[in-house]
Structures are given as structure tokens and as C-alpha cells.
Protein backbone atom coordinates (compact mmCIF):
# COMPACT_ATOMS: atom_id res chain seq x y z
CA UNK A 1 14.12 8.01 5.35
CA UNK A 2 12.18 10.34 3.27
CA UNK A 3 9.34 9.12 1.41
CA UNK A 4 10.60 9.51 -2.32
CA UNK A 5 13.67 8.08 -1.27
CA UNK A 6 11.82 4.51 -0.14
CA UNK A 7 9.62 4.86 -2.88
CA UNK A 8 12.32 4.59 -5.35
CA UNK A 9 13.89 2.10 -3.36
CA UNK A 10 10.50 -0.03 -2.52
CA UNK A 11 9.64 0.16 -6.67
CA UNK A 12 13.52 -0.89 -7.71
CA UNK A 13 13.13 -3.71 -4.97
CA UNK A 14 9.70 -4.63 -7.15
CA UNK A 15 11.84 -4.70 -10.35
CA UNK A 16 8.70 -1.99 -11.54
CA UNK A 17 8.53 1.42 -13.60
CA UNK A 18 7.66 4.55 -12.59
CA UNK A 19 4.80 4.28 -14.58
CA UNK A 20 3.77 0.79 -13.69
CA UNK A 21 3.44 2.35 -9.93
CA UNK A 22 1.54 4.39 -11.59
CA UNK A 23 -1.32 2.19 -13.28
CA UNK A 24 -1.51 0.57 -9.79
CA UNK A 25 -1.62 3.76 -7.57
CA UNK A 26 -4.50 4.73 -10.64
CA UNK A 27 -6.07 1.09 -10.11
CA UNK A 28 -6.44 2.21 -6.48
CA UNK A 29 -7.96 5.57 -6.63
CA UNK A 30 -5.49 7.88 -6.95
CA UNK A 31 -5.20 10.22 -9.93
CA UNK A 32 -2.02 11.70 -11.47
CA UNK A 33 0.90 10.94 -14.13
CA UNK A 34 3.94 8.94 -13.72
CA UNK A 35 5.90 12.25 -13.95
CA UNK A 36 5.17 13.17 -10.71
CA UNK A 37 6.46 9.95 -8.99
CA UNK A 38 10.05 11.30 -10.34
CA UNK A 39 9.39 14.30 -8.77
CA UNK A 40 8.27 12.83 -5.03
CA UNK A 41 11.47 10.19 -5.78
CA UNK A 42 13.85 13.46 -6.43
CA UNK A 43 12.27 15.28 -3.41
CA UNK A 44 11.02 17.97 -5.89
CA UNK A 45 7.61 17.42 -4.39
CA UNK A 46 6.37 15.42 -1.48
CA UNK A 47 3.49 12.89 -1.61
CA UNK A 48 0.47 13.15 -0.11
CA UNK A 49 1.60 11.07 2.47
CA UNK A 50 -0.63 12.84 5.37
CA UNK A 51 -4.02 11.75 3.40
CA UNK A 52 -5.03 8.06 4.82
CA UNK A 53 -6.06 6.94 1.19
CA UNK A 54 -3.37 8.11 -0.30
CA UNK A 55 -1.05 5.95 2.10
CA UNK A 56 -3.27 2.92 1.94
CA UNK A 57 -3.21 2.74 -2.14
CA UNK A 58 0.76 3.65 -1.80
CA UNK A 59 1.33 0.72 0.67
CA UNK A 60 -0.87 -1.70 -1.40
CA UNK A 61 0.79 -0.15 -4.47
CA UNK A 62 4.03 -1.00 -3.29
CA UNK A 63 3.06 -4.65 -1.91
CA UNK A 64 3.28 -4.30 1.29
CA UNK A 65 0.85 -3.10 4.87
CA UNK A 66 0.49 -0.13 5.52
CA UNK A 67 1.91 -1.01 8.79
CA UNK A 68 4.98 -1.78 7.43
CA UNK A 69 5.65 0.83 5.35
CA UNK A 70 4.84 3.43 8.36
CA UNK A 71 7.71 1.65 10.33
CA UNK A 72 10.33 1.27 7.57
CA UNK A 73 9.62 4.83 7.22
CA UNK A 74 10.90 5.64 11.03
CA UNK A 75 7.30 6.22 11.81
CA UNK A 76 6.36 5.47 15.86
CA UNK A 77 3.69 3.08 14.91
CA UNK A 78 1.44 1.34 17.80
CA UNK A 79 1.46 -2.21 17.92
CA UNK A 80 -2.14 -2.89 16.51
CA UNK A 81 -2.63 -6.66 18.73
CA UNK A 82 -3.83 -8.47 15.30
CA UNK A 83 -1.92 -11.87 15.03
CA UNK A 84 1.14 -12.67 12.49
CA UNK A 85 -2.14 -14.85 10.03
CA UNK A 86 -4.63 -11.54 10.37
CA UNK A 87 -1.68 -9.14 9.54
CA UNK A 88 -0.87 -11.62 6.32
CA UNK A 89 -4.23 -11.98 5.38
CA UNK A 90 -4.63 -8.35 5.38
CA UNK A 91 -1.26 -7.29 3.27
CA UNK A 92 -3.07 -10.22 0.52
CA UNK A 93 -6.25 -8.35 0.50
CA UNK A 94 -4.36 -4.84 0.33
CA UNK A 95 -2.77 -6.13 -2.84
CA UNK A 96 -5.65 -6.44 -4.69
CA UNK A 97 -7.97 -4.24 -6.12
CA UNK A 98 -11.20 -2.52 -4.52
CA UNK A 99 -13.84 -5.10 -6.07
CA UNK A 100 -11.15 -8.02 -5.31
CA UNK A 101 -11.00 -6.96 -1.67
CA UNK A 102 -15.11 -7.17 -1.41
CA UNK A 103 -15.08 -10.59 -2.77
CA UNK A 104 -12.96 -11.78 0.19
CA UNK A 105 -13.63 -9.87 2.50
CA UNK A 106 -17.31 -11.61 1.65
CA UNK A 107 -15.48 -15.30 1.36
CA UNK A 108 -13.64 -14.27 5.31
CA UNK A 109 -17.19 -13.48 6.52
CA UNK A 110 -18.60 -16.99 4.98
CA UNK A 111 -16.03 -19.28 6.26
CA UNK A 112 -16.36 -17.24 10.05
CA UNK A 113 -20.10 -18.12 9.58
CA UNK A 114 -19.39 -21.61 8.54
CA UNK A 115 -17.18 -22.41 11.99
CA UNK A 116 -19.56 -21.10 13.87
């Protein structure tokens, strides 16, 4: 599947706009307009899809892993040997936004300190 293509599917599956992906892609680092998202979705232009960032704020953008999105995209993706509660735990903490991730990434540490 190309990437507009699930990215038009992915955002109509997330009952959101163009240009509420948008705000969130912006909310995550990455700069642009909500024009161009019609233009990767009409394979006018492609994504950035090879820059690492770029994927990681699309993925989170889009509620889902990274992970996930790699494979629904027919990507060969190694099996990464984190367990089904560290792979959930990490698609939560890609949802939210940079400072949001500190803070529990912080709270994680504390309660792994706490149980010794």
C-alpha cells in the first residue's frame, strides 16, 4: 500500500481532517500546511517517509506504533522481542506530546526504582 493511500485511510478510520493531522504532525515537530497532506494522499508528492522523525510523529500522529504502521505498510519489519504490555505502553507514550512523554517516561523510571 502506498503511503498516501493509508494515510487517507488511517485519518478517515480516526474520523479526523486533513488539517487536524496536521496540528498534530505540527504538535510533533514537523513543519508544513495541511495542503500538502492532500498532495502525499493523491500521490502528487510522497512523504518523507525515509526520515526516522518524520515516521515516528506520523505513526504517533496517526495513533498508532511505529511498528505497526511499518507492517500495515508491507514493510519486512524485525520482531523487536518487547512484550505485548511494553509495546502498549509505548504506542500510549507515542500518543502524546514531547513534554508528556518526559513526564512518564520519568513516572516508568520511578515506579522501576520503587520495585526494586
Amino acid at each position: 500500500m502506498k503511503v498516501g493511500t493509508f494515510i487517507r485511510l488511517r485519518r478517515q478510520e480516526l474520523n479526523i481532517t486533513q488539517q487536524d493531522l496536521n496540528d498534530r504532525l505540527a504538535a510533533r515537530g514537523v513543519d508544513g500546511s495541511y495542503g500538502r497532506i492532500g498532495h502525499w494522499e493523491a500521490g502528487r508528492n510522497e512523504p518523507p517517509f525515509e526520515d526516522d522523525d518524520f515516521r515516528a510523529a506520523l505513526a504517533s500522529s496517526l495513533e498508532m506504533g511505529e511498528y505497526d504502521m511499518l507492517k500495515v505498510l508491507g514493510y519486512s519489519v524485525q520482531p523487536d522481542g518487547k512484550s505485548d504490555a511494553a509495546k502498549a505502553g509505548a504506542t500510549i507514550i507515542d500518543r502524546m506530546s514531547p513534554a508528556a512523554q518526559r513526564a512518564a517516561v520519568e513516572v516508568l523510571r520511578a515506579l522501576e526504582r520503587s520495585l526494586g
